[in-house]
Protein backbone atom coordinates (compact mmCIF):
# COMPACT_ATOMS: atom_id res chain seq x y z
CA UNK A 1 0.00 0.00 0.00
CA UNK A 2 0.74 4.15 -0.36
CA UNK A 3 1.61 5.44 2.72
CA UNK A 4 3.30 8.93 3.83
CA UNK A 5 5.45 6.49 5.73
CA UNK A 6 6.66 4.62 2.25
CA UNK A 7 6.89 7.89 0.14
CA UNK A 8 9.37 8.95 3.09
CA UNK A 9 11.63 6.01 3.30
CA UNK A 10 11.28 5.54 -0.84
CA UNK A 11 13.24 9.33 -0.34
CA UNK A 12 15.34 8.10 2.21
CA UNK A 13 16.58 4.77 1.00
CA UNK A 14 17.07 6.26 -2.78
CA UNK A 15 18.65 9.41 -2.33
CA UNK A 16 22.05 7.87 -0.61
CA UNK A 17 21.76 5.60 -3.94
CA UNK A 18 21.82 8.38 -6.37
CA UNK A 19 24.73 9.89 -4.71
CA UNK A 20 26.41 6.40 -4.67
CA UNK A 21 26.08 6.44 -7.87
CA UNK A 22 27.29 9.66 -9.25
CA UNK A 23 30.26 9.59 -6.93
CA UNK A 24 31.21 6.24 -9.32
CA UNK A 25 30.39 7.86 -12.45
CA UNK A 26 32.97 10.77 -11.95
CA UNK A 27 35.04 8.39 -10.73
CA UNK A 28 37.33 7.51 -14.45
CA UNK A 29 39.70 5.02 -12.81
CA UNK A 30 36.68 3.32 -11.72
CA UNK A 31 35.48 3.20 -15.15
CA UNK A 32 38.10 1.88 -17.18
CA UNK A 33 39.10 -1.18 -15.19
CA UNK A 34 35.59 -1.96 -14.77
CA UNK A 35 33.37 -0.18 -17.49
CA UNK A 36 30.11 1.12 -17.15
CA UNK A 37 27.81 -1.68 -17.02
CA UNK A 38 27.77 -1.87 -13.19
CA UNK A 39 26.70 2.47 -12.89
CA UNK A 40 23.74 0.52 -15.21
CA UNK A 41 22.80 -2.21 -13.13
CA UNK A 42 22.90 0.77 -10.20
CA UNK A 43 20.71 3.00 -12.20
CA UNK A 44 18.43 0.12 -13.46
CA UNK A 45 17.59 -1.19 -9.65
CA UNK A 46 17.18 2.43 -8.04
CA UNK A 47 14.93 4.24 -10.73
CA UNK A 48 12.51 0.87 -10.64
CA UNK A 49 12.59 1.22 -6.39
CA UNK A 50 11.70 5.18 -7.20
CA UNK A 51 9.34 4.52 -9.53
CA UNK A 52 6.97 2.16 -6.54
CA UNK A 53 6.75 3.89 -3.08
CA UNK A 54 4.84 1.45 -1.76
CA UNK A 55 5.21 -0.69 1.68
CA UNK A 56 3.98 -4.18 2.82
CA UNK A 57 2.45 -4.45 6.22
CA UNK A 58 1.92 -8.21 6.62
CA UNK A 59 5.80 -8.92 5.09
CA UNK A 60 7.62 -5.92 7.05
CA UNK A 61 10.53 -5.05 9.52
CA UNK A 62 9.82 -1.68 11.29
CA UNK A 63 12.58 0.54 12.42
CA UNK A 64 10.94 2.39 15.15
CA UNK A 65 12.67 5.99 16.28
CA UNK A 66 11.48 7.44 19.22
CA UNK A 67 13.61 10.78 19.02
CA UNK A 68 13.59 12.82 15.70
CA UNK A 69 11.28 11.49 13.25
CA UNK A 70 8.71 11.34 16.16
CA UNK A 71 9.31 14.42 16.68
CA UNK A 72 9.00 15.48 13.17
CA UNK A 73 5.76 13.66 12.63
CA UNK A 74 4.17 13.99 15.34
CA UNK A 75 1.74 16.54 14.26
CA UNK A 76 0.79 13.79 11.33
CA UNK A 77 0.56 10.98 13.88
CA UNK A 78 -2.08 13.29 16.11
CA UNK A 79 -3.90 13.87 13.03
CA UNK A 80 -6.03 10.40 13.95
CA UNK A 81 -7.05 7.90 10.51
CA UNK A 82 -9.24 10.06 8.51
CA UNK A 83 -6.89 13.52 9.06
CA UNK A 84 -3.89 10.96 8.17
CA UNK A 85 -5.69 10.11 5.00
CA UNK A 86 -6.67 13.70 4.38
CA UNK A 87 -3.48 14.78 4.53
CA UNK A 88 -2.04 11.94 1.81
CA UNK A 89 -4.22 12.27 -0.70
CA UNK A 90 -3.31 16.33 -0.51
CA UNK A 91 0.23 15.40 -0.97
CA UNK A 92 -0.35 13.05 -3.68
CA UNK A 93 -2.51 15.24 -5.48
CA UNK A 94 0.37 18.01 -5.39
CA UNK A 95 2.98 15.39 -6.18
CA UNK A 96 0.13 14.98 -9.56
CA UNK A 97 -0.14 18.30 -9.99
CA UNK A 98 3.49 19.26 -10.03
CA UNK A 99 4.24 15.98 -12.68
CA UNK A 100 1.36 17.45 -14.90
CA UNK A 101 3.65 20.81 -14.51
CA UNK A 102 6.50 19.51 -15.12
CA UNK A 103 5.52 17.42 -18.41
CA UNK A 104 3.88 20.34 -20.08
CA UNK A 105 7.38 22.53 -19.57
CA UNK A 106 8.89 19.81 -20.97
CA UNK A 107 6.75 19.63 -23.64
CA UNK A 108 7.17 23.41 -24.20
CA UNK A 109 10.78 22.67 -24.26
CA UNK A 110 10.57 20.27 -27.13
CA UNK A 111 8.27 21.97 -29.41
CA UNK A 112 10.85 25.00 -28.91
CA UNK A 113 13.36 22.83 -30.70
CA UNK A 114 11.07 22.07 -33.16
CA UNK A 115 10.88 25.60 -34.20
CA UNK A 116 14.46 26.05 -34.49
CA UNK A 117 15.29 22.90 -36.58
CA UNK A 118 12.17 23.90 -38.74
CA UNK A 119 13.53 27.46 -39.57
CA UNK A 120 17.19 26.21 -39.97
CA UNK A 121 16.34 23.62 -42.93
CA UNK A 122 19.23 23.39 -45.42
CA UNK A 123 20.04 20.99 -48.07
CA UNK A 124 23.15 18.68 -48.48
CA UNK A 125 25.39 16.90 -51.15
CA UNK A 126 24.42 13.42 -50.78
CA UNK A 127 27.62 12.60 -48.97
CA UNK A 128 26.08 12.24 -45.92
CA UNK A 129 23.22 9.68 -47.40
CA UNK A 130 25.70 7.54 -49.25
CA UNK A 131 27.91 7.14 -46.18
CA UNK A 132 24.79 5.91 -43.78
CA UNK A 133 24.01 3.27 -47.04
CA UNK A 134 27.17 1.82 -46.56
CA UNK A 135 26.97 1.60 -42.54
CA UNK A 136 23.49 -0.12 -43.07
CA UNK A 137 21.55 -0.39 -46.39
CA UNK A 138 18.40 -0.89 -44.75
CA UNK A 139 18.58 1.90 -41.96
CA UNK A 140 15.19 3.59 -41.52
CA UNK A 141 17.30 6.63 -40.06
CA UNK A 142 17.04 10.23 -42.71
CA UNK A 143 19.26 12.83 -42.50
CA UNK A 144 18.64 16.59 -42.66
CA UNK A 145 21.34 19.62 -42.64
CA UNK A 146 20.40 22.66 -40.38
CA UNK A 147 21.91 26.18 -40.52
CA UNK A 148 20.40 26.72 -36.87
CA UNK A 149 22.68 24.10 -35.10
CA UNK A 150 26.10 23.82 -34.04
CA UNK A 151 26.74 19.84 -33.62
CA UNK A 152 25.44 16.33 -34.66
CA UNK A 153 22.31 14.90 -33.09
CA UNK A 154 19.78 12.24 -33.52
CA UNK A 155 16.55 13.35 -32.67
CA UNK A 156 13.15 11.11 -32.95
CA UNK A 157 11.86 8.00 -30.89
CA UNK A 158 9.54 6.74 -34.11
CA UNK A 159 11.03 8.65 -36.86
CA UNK A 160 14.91 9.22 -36.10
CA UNK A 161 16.49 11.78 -38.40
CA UNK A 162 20.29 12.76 -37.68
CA UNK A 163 20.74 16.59 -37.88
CA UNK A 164 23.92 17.59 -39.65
CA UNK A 165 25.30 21.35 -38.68
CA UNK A 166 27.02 23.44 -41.81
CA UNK A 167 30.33 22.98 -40.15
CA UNK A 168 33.15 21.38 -42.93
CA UNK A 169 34.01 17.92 -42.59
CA UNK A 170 36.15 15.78 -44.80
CA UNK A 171 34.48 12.33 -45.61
CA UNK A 172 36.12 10.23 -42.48
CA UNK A 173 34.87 12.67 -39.79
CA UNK A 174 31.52 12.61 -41.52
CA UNK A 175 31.46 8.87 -41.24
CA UNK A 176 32.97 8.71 -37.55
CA UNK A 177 29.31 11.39 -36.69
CA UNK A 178 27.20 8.84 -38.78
CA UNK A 179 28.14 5.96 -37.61
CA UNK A 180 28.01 7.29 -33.39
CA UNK A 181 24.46 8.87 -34.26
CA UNK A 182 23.67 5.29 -36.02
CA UNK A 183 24.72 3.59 -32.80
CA UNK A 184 22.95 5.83 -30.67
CA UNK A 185 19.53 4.52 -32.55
CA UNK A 186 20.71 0.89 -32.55
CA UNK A 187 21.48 0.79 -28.49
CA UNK A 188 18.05 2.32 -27.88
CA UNK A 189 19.18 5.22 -26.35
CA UNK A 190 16.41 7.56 -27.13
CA UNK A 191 13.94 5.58 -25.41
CA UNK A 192 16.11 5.74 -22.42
CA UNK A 193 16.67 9.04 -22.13
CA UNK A 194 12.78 9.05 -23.12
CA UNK A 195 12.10 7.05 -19.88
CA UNK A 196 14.75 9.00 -17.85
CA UNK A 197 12.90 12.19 -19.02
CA UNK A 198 9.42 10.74 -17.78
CA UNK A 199 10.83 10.17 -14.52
CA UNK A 200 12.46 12.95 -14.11
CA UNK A 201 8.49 15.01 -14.91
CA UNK A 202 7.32 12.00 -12.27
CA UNK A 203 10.13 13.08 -8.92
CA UNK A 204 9.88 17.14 -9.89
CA UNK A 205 9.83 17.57 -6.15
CA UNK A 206 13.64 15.82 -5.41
CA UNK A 207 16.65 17.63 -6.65
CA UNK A 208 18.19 14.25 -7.22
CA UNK A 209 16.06 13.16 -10.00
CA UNK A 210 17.67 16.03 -11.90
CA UNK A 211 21.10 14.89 -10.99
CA UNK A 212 20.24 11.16 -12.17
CA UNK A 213 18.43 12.55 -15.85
CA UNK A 214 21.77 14.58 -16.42
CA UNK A 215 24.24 11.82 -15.52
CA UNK A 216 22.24 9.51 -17.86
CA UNK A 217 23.68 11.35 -20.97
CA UNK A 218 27.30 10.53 -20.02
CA UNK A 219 26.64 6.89 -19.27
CA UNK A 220 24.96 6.75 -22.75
CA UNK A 221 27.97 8.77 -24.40
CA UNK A 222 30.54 6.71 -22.88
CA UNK A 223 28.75 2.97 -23.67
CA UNK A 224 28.55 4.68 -27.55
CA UNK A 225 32.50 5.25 -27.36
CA UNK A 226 33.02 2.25 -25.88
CA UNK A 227 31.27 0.05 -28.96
CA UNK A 228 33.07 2.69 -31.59
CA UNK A 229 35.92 1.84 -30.11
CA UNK A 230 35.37 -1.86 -31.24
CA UNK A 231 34.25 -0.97 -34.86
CA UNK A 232 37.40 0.77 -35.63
CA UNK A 233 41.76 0.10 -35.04
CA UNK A 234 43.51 1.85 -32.72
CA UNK A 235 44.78 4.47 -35.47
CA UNK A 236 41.06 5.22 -36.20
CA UNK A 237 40.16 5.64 -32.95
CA UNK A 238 42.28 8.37 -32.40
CA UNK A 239 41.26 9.80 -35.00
CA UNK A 240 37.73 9.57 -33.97
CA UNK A 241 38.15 11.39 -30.61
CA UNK A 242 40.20 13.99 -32.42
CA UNK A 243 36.87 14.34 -34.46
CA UNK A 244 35.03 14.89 -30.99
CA UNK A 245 37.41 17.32 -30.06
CA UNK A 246 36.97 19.17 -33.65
CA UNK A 247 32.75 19.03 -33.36
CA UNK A 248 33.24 20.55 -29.47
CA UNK A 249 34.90 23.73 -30.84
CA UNK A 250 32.85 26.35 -31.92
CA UNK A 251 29.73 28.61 -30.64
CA UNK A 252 27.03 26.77 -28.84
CA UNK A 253 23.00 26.61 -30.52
CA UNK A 254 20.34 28.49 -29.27
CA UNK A 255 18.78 25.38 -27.86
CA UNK A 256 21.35 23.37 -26.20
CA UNK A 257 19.78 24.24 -22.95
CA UNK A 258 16.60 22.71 -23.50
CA UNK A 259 17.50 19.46 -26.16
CA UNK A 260 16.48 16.85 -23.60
CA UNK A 261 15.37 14.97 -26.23
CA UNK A 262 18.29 14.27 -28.41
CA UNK A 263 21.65 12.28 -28.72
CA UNK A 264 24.19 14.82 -29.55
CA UNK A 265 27.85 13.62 -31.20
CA UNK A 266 29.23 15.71 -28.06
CA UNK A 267 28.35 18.66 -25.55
CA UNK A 268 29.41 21.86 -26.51
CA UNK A 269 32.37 23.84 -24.62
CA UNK A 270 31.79 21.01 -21.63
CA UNK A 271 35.52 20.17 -21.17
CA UNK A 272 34.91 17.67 -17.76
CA UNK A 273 32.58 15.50 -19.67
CA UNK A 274 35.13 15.17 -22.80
CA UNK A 275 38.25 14.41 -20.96
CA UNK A 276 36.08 11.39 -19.17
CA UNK A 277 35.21 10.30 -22.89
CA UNK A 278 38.56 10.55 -23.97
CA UNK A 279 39.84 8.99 -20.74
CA UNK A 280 37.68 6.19 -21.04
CA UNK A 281 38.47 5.28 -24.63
CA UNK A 282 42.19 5.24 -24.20
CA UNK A 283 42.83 3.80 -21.27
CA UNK A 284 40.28 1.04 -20.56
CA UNK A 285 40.80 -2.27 -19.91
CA UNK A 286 39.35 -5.09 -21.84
CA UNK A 287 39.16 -7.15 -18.41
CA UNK A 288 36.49 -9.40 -19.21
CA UNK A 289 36.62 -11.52 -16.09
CA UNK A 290 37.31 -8.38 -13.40
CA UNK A 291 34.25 -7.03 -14.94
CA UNK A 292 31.98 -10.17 -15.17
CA UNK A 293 33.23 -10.18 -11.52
CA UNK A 294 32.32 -6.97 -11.01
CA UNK A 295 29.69 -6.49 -12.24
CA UNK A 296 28.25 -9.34 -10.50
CA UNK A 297 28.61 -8.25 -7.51
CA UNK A 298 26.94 -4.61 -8.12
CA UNK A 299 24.32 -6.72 -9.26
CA UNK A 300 24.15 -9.05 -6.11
CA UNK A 301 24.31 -6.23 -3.60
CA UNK A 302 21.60 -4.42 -5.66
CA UNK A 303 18.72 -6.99 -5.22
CA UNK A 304 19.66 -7.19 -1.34
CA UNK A 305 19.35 -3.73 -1.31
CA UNK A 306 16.39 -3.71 -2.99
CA UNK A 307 14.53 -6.70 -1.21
CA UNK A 308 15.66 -4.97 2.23
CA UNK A 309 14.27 -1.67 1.69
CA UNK A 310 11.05 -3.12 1.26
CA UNK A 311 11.45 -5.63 4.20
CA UNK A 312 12.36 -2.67 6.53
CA UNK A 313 10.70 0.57 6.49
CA UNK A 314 11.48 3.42 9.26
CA UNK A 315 8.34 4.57 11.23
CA UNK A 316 8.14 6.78 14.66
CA UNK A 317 7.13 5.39 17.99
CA UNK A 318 5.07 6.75 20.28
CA UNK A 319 5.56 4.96 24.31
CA UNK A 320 2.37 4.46 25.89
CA UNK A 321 3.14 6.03 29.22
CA UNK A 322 2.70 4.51 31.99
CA UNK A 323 -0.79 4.89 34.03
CA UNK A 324 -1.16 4.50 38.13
CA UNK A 325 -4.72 3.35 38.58
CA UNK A 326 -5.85 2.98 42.60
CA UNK A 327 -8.63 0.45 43.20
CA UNK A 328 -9.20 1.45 47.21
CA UNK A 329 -5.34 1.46 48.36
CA UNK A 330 -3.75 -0.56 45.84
CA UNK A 331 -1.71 1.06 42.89
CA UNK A 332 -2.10 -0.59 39.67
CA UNK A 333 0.15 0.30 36.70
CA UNK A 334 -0.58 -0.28 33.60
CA UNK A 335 2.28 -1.84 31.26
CA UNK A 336 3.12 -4.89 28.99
CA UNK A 337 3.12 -7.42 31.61
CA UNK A 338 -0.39 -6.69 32.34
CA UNK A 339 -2.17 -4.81 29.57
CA UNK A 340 -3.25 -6.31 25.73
CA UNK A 341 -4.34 -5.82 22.34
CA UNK A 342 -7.34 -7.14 21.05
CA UNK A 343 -7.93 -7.18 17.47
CA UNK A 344 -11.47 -7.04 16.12
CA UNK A 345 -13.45 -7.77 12.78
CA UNK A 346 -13.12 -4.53 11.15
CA UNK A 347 -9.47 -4.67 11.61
CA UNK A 348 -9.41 -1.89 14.61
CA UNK A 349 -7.83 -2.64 18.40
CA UNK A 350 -9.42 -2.28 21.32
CA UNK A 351 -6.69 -1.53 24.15
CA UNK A 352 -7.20 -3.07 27.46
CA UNK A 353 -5.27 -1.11 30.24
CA UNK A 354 -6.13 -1.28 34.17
CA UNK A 355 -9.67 -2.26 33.86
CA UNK A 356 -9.74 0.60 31.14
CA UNK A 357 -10.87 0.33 27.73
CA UNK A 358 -9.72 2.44 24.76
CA UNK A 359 -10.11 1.75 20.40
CA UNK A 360 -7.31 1.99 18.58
CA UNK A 361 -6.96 2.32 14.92
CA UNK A 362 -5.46 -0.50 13.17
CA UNK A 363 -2.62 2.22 11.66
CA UNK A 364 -2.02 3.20 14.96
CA UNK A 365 -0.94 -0.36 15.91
CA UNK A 366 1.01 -1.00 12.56
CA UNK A 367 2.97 2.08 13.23
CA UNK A 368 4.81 0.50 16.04
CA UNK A 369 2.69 2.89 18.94
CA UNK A 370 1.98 -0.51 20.45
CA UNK A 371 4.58 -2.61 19.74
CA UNK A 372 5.31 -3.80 23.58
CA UNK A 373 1.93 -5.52 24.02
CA UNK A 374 0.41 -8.52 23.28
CA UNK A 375 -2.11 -8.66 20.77
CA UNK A 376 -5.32 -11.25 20.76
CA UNK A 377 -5.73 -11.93 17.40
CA UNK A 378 -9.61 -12.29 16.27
CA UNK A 379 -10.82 -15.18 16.42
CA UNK A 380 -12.83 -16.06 12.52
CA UNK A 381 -14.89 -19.04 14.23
């Protein structure tokens, strides 16, 4: 089930994650003894835990505190069941609200680039054309020259078309562009930055999201490098990043800022993520077995993580104080030696104290308030 109690710990148990991970990413030693698979397998396991907030009473290990996140949510806890429910569907219904925000600035965003690409329209030589024939004769992929850009992208989930800038380029460069922007639609990797995008409109409200749908177009860039770097000899492969290093000079396009939904050949005057690229493709390590290694061991720590933040799930406590009852001269106290739960048919508690009587919600009890007494279960028959 939703609870405020799940979206918090979701927060809690995914935000050390993300940092986890971009620590790694930046991280270039890390990279080329082990490649980037494993920042995958991270990525893969904590946007799916993002992506359902959810919590399982029946199956669940509760990690009561009785200090700050009492404290803090106290003023939810006194809110009883129904204010408790009030108050979660008002915070879904903003987290809704702020998505539908979100998607339509992004949408805004895309249509802007739209209008540039439409008023830069330019027509080629052919070179381009006959170059992407050779790579793959049956490539669904067109390819359009713009006056309004200032480097290669791929652009187009359904339809891709690779957008060529009017920068000169002798026939080897032209093919080392192609033939990145052709693996770019190969790998998939406009979906993913697709689905990265729609998350990203989905978590508006944590500034980590952001981090994780920026750091997803270096992990892309580098996998692409990594399989050029396979298509071509050593010679050509130098050559190739001198090409990157070529395309990254220049003056940046109007719409660089807001391109979220394209594969570019490389990032304009960004020098950090281009000496990572170039670091990567030069000095990685063909490892195999480290990396199988590796990388299954990312992948073995990710499913306990993942199992165990839905096994555990941090809630506050509240301590039942103590209560002197006096029947004619004899103090009674009320604790967990002598005091029960008793679970009804509608799911509630009725709390048996000192001859006393109280209901208790069946939240109340799940929370952990009660989590020192015995409880009678109800009995079907």
């Amino acid at each position: 089930m939703l609870s405020l109690y799940s979206l918090i710990w979701t927060f809690l148990i995914s935000c050390p994650m993300l940092l986890l991970i971009f620590i790694l990413r930046r991280r270039s030693d890390y990279l080329t003894k082990y490649g980037v698979t494993f920042i995958s397998i991270l990525y893969i396991f904590c946007t799916v835990r993002m992506l359902f907030p959810i919590e399982f009473p029946s199956h669940q290990k509760v990690i009561c505190d009785p200090y700050l996140f009492s404290f803090i949510m106290k003023v939810y806890a006194d809110l009883g069941p129904s204010g408790r429910r009030t108050a979660l569907y008002v915070i879904v219904g903003i987290w809704i609200l702020g998505s539908i925000i979100a998607f339509l600035r992004k949408n805004r965003e895309w249509n802007k680039v739209k209008g540039y690409l439409m008023k830069g329209a330019s027509k080629g030589d052919g070179v381009a054309e006959r170059i992407l024939e050779r790579i793959d004769p049956e490539c669904p992929i067109t390819i359009e020259y713009n006056l309004a850009i200032a480097e290669p992208f791929i652009r187009g989930l359904r339809h891709p078309v690779i957008y060529l800038p009017e920068k000169e380029c002798n026939e080897k460069e032209l093919e080392f562009i192609l033939m990145h922007e052709y693996l770019h639609w190969r790998r998939k990797d406009l979906w993913k930055k697709f689905i990265i995008n729609i998350i990203g409109m989905i978590f508006w409200w944590n500034p980590l999201a952001y981090l994780l749908c920026k750091d997803l177009d270096q992990i892309i860039e580098l996998n692409c490098d990594n399989a050029m770097s396979k298509k071509y000899s050593e010679m050509d492969t130098l050559y190739y990043l001198d090409t990157l290093t070529y395309m990254a000079g220049g003056r940046r396009a109007n719409f660089d800022k807001v391109s979220s939904d394209t594969l570019g050949f490389v990032k304009k005057l960004e020098v950090r993520p281009l000496k990572q690229r170039f670091h990567y493709v030069m000095f990685k390590k063909d490892d195999k077995k480290t990396q199988r290694k590796m990388n299954l061991f990312i992948l073995g720590v990710s499913v306990i993580w993942f199992v165990a933040s839905y096994y555990f799930i941090l809630q506050p406590k509240y301590t039942m104080p103590q209560v002197d009852v006096h029947e004619g001269n004899t103090p009674f106290v009320a604790d967990e030696e002598n005091s029960y739960l008793e679970e009804q048919k509608n799911g509630s508690y009725i709390f048996h104290y000192a001859g006393f009587t109280d209901k208790v919600s069946k939240e109340n009890v799940e929370s952990g308030m009660y989590e020192d007494y015995p409880i009678i279960k109800y009995n079907k028959k």
